[in-house]
PDB file of N, CA and C in Angstrom:
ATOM      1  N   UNK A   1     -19.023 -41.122 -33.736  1.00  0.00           N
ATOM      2  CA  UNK A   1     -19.531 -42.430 -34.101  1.00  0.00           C
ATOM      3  C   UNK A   1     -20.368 -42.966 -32.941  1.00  0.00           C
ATOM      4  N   UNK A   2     -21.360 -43.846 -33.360  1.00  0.00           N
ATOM      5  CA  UNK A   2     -22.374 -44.243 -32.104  1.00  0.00           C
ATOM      6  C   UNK A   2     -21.712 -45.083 -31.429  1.00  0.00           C
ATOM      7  N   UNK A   3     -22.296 -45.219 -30.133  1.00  0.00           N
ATOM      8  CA  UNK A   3     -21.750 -47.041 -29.398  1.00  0.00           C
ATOM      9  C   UNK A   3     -21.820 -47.989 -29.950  1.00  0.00           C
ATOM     10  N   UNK A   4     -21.323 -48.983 -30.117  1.00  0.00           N
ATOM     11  CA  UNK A   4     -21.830 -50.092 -30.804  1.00  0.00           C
ATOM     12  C   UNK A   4     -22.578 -51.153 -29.811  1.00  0.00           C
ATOM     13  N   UNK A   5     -21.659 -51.086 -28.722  1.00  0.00           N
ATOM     14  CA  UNK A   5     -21.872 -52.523 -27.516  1.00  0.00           C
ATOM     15  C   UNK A   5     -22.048 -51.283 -26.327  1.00  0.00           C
ATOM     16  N   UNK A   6     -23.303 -51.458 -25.696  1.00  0.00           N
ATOM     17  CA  UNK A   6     -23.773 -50.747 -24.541  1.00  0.00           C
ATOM     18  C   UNK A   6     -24.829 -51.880 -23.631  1.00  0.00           C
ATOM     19  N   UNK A   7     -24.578 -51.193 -22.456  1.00  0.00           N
ATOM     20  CA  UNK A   7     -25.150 -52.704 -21.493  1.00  0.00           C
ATOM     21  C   UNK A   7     -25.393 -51.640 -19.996  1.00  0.00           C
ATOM     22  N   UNK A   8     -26.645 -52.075 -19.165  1.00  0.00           N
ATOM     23  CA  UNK A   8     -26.365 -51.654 -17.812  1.00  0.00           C
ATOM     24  C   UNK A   8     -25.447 -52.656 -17.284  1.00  0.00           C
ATOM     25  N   UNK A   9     -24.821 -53.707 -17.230  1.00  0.00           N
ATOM     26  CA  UNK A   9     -23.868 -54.596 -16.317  1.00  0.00           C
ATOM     27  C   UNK A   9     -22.716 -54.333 -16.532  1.00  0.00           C
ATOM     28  N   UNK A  10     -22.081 -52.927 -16.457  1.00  0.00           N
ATOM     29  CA  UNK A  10     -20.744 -52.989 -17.037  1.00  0.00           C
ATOM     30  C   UNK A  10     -20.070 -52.516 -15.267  1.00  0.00           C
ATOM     31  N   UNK A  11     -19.633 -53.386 -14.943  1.00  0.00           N
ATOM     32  CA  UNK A  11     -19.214 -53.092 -13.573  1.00  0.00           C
ATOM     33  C   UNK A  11     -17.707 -51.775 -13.629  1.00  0.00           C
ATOM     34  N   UNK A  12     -17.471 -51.738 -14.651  1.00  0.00           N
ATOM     35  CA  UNK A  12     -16.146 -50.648 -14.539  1.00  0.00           C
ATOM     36  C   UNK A  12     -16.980 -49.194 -14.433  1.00  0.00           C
ATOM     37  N   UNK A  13     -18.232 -49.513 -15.268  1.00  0.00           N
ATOM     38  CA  UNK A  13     -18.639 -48.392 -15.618  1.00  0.00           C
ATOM     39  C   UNK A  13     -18.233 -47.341 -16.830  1.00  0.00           C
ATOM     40  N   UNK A  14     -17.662 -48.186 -17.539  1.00  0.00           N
ATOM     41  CA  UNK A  14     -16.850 -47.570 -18.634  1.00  0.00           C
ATOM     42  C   UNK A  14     -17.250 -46.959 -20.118  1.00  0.00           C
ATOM     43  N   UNK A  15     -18.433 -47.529 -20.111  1.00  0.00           N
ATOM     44  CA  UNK A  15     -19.358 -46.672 -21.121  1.00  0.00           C
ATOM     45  C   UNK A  15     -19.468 -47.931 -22.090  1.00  0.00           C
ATOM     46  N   UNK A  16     -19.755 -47.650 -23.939  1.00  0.00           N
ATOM     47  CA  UNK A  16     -19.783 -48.203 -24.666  1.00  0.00           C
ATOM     48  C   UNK A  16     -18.633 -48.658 -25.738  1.00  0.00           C
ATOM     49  N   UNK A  17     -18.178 -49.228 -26.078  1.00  0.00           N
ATOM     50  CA  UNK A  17     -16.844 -50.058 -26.646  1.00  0.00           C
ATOM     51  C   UNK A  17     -16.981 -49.000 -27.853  1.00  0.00           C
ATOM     52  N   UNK A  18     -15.923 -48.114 -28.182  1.00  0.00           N
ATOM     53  CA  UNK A  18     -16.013 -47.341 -29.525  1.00  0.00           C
ATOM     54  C   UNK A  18     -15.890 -48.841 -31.154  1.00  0.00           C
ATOM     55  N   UNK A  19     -15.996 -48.632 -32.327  1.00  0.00           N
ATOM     56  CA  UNK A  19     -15.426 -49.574 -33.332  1.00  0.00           C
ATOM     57  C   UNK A  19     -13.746 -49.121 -33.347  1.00  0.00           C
ATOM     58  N   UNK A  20     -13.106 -48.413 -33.044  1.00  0.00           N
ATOM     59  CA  UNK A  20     -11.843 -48.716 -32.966  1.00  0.00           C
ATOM     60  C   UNK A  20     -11.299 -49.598 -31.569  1.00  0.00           C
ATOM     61  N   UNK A  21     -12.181 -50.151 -30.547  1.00  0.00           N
ATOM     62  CA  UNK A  21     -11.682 -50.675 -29.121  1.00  0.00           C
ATOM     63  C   UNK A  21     -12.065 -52.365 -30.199  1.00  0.00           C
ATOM     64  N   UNK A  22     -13.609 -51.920 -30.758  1.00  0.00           N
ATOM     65  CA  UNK A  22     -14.028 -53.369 -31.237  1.00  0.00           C
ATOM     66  C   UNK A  22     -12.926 -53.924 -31.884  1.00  0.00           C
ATOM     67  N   UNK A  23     -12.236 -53.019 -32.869  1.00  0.00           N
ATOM     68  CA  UNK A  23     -11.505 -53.648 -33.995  1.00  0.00           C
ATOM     69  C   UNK A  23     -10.160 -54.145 -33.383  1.00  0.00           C
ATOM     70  N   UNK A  24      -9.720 -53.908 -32.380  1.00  0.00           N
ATOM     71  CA  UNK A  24      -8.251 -53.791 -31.380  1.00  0.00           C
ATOM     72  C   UNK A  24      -8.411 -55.480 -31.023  1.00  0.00           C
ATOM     73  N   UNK A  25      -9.566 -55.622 -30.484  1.00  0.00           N
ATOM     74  CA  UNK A  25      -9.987 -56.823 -30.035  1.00  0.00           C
ATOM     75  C   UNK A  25      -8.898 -58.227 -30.896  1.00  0.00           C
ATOM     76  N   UNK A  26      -8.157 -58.487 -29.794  1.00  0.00           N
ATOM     77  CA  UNK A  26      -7.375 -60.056 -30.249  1.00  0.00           C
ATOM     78  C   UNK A  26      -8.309 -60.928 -31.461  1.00  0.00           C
ATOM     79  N   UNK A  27      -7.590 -61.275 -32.403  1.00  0.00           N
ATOM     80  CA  UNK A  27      -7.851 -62.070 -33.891  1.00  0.00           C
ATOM     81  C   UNK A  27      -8.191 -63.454 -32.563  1.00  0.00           C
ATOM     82  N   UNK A  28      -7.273 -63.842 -31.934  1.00  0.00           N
ATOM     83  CA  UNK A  28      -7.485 -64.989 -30.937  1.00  0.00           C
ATOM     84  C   UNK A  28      -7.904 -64.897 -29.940  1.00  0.00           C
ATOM     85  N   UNK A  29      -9.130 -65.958 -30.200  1.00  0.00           N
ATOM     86  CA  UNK A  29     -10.510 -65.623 -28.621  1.00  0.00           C
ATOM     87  C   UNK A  29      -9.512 -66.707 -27.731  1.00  0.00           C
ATOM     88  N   UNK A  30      -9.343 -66.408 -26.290  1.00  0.00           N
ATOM     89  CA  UNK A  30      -8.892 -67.034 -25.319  1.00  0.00           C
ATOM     90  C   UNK A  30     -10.190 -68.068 -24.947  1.00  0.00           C
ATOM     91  N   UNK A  31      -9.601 -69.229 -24.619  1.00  0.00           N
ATOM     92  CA  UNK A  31     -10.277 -70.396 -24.109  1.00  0.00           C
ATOM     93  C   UNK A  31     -11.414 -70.179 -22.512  1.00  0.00           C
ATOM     94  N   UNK A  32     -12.632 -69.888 -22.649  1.00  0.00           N
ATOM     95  CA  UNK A  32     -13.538 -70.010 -21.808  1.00  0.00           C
ATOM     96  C   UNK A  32     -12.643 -70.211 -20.340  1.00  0.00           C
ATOM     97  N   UNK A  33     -12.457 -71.440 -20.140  1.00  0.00           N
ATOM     98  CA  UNK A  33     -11.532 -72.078 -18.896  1.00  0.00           C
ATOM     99  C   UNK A  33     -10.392 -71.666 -18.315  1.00  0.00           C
ATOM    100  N   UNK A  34     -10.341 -70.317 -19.253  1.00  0.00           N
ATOM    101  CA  UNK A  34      -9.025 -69.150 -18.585  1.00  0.00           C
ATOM    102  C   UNK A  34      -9.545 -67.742 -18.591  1.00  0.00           C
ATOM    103  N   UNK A  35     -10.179 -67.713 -18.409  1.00  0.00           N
ATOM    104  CA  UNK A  35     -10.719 -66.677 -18.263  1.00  0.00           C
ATOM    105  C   UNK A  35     -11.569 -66.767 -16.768  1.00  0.00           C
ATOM    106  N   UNK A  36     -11.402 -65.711 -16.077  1.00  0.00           N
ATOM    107  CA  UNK A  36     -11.847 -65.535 -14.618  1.00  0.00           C
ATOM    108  C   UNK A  36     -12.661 -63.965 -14.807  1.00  0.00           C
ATOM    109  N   UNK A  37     -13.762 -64.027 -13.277  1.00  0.00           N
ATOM    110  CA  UNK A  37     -14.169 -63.110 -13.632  1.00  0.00           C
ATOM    111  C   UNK A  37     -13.337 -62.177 -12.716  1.00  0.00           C
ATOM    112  N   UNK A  38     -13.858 -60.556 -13.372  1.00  0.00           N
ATOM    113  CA  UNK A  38     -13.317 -59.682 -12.839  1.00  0.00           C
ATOM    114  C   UNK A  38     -13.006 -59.722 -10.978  1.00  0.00           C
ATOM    115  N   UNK A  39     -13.992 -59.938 -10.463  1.00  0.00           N
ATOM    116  CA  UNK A  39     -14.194 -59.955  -9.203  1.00  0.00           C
ATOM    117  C   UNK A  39     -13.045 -60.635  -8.190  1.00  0.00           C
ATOM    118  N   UNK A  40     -12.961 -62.344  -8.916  1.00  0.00           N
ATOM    119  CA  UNK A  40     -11.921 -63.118  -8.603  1.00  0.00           C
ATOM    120  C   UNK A  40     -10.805 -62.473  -8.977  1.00  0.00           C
ATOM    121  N   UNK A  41     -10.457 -62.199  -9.783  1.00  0.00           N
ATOM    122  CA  UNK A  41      -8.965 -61.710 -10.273  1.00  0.00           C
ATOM    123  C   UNK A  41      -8.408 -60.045  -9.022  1.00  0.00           C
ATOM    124  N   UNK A  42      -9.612 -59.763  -9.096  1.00  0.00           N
ATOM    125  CA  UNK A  42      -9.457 -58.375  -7.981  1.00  0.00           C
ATOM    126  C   UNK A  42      -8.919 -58.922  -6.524  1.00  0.00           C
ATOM    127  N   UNK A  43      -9.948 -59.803  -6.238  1.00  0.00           N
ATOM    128  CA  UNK A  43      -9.506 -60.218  -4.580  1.00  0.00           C
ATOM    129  C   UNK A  43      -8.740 -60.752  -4.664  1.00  0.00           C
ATOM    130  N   UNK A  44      -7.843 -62.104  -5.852  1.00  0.00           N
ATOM    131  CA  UNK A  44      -6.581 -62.681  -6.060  1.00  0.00           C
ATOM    132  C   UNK A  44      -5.306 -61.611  -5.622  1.00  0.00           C
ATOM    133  N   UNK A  45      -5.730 -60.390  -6.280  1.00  0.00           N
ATOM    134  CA  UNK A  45      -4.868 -59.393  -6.349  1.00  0.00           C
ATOM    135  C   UNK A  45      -4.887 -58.490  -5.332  1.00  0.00           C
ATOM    136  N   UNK A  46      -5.378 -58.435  -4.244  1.00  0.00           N
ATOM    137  CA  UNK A  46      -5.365 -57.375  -3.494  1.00  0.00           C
ATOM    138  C   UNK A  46      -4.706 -56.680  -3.159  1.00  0.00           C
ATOM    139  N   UNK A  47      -3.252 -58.076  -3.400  1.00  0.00           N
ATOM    140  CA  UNK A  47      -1.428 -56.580  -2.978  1.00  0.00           C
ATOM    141  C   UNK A  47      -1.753 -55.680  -3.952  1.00  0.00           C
ATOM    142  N   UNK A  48      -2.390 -55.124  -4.744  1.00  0.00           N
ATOM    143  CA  UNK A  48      -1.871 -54.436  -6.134  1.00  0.00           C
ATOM    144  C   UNK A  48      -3.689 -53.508  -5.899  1.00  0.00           C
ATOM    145  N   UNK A  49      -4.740 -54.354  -6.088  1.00  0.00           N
ATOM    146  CA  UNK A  49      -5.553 -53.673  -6.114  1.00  0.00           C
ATOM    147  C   UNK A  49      -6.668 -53.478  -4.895  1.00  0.00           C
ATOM    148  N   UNK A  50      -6.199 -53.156  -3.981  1.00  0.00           N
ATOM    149  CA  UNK A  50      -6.629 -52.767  -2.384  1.00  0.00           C
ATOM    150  C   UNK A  50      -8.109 -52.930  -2.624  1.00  0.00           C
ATOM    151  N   UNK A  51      -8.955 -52.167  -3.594  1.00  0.00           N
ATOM    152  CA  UNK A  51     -10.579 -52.085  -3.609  1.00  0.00           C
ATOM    153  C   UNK A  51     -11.127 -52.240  -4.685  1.00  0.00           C
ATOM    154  N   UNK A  52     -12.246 -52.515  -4.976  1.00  0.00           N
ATOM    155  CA  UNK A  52     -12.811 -52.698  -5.701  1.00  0.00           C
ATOM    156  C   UNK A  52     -12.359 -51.830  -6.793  1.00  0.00           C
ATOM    157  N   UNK A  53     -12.846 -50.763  -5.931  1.00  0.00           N
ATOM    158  CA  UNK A  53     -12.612 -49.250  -7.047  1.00  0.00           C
ATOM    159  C   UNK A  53     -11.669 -48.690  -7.605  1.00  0.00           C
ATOM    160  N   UNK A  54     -10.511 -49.530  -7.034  1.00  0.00           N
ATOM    161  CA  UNK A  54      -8.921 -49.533  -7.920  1.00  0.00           C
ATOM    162  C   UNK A  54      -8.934 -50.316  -9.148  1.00  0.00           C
ATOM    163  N   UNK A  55      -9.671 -51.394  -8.791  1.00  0.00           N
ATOM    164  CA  UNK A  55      -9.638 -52.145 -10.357  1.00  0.00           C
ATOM    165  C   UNK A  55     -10.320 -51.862 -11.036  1.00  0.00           C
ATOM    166  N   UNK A  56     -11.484 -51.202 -10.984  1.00  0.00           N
ATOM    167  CA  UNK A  56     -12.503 -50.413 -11.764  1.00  0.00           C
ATOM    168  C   UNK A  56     -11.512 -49.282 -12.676  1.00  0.00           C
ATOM    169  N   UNK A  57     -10.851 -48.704 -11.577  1.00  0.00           N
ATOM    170  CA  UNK A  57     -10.415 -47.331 -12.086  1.00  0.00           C
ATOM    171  C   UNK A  57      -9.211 -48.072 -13.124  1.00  0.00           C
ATOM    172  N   UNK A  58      -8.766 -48.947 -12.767  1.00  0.00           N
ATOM    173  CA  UNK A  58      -7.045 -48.848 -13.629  1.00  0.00           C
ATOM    174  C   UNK A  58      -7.368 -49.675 -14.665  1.00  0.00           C
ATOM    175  N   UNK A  59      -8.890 -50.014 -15.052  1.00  0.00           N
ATOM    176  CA  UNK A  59      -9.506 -51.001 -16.327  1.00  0.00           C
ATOM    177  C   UNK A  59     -10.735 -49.677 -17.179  1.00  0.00           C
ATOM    178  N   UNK A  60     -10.540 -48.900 -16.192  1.00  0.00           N
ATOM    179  CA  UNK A  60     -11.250 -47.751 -17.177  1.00  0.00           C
ATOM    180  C   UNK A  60     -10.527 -46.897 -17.602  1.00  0.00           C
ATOM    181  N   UNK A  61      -8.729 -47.009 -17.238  1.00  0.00           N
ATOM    182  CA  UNK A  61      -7.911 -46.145 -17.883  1.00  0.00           C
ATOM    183  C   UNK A  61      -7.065 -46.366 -19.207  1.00  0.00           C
ATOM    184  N   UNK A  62      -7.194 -48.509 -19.044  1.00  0.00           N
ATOM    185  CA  UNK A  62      -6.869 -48.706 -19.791  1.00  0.00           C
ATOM    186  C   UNK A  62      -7.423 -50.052 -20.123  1.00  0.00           C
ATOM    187  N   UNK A  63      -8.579 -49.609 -20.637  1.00  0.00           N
ATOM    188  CA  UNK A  63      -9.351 -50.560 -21.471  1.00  0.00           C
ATOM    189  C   UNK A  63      -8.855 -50.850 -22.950  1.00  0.00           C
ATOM    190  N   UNK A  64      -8.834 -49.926 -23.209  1.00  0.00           N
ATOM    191  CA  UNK A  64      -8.753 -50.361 -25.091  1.00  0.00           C
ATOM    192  C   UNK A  64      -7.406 -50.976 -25.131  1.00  0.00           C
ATOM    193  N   UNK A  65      -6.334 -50.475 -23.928  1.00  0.00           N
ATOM    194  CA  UNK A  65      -4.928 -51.539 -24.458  1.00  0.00           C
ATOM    195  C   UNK A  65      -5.552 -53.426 -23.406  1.00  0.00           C
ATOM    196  N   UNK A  66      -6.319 -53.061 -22.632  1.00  0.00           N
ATOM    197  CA  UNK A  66      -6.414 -54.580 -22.258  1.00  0.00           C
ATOM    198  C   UNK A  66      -7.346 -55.267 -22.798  1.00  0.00           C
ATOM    199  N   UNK A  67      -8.340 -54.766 -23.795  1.00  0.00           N
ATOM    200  CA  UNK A  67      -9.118 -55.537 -25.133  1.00  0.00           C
ATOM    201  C   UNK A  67      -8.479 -55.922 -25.684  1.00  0.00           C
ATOM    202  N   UNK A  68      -7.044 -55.145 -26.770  1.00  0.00           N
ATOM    203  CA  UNK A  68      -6.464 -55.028 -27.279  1.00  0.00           C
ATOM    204  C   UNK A  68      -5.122 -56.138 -27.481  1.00  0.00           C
ATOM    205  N   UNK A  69      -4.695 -55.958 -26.351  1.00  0.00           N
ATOM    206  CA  UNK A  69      -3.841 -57.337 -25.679  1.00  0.00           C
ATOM    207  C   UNK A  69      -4.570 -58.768 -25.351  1.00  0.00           C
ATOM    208  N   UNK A  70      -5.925 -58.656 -25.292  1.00  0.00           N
ATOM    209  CA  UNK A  70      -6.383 -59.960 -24.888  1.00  0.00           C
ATOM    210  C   UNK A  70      -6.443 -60.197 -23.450  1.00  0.00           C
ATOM    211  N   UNK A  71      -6.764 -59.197 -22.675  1.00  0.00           N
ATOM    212  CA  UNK A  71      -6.388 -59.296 -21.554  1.00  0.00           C
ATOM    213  C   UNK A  71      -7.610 -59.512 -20.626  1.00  0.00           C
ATOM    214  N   UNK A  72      -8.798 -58.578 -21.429  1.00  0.00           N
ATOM    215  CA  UNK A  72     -10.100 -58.592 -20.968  1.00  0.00           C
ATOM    216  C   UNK A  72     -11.260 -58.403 -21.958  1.00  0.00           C
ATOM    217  N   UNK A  73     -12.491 -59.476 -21.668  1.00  0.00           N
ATOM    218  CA  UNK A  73     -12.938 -59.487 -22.115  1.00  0.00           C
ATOM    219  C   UNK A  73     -14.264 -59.003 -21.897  1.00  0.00           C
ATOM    220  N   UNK A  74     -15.738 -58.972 -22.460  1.00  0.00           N
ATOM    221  CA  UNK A  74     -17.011 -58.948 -21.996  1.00  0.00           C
ATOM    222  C   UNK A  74     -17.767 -59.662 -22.386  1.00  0.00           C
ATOM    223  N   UNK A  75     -18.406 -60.465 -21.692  1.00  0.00           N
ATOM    224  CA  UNK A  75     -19.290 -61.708 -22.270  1.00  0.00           C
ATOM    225  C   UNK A  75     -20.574 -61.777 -21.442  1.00  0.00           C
ATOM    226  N   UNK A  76     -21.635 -61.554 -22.198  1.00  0.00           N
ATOM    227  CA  UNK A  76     -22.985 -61.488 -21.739  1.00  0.00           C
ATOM    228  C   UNK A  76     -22.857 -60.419 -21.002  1.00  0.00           C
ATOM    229  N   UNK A  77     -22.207 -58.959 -21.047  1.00  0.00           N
ATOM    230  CA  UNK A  77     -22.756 -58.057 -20.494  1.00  0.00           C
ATOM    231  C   UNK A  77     -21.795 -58.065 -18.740  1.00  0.00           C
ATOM    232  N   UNK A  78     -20.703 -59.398 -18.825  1.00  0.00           N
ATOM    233  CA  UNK A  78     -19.954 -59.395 -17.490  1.00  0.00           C
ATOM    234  C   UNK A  78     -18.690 -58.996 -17.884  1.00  0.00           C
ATOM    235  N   UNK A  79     -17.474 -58.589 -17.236  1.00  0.00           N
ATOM    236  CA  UNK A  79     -16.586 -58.469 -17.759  1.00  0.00           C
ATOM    237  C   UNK A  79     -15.425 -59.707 -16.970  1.00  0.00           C
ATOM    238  N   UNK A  80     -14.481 -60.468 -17.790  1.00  0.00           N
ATOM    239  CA  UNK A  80     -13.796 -61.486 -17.600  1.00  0.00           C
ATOM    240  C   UNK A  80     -12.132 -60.846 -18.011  1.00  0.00           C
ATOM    241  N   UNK A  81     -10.952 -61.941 -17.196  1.00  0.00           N
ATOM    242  CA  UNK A  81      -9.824 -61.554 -17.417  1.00  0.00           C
ATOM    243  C   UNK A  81      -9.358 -62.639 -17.953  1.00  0.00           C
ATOM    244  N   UNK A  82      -8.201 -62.356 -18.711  1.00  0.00           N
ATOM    245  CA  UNK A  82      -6.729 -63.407 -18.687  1.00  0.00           C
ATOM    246  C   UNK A  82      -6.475 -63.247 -17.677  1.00  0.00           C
ATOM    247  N   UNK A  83      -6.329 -64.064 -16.373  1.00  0.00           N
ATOM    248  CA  UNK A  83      -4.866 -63.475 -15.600  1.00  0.00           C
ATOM    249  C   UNK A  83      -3.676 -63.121 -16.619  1.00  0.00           C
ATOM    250  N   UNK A  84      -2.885 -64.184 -17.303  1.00  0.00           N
ATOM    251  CA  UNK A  84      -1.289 -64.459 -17.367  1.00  0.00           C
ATOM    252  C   UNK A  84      -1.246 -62.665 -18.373  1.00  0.00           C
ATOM    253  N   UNK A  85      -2.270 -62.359 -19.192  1.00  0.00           N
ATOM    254  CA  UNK A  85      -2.027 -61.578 -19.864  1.00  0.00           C
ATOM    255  C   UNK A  85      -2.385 -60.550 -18.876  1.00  0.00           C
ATOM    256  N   UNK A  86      -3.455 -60.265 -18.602  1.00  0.00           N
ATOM    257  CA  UNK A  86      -3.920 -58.928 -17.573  1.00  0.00           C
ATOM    258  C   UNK A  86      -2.688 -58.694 -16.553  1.00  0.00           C
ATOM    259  N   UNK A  87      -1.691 -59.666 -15.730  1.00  0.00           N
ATOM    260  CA  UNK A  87      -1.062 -59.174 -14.905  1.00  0.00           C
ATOM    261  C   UNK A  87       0.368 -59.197 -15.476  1.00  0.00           C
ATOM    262  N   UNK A  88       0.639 -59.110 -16.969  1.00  0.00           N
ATOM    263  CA  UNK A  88       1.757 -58.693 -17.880  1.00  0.00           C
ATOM    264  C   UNK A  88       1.496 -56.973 -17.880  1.00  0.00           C
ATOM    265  N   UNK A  89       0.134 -56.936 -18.062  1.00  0.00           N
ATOM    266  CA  UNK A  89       0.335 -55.024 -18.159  1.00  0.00           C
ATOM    267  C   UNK A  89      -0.346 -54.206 -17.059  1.00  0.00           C
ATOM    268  N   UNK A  90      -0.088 -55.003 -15.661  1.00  0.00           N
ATOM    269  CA  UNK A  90       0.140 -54.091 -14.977  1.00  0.00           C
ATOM    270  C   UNK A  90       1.073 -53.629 -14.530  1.00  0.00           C
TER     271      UNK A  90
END
């Protein structure tokens, strides 16, 4: 099946969202004002994710369960977190 959602700004580097990651996607969009971007949530976290490239790696292993959960999102091509949900499944 083709990509559906493809972008050069995907900082994980994770490729294009298959329609089964699309369809996983939470029925409930989280509120703008909770949502942080990736970047912040990384350096918040540094006990856990030392480098950049740790949070890259452990959001490209498990992307489709943190779409899925509501945990992370992509908006305009950036990628954004829940904290309260994103640091339930790590």
């Amino acid at each position: 099946m083709p990509a559906l959602l493809e972008g050069p700004c995907n900082p994980v580097n994770a490729g294009a969202l298959t329609m089964n990651e699309v369809q996983a996607a939470p029925a409930a969009v989280p509120a703008l004002r909770d949502l942080v971007p990736w970047e912040d949530h990384q350096k918040a976290n540094e006990h856990i994710f030392r480098t950049k490239e740790s949070w890259r790696w452990f959001c490209r292993d498990h992307r489709a369960e943190l779409i899925a959960k509501g945990a992370m999102c992509y908006l305009a091509g950036r990628i954004f977190v829940l904290p309260a949900a994103f640091d339930q499944l790590v």
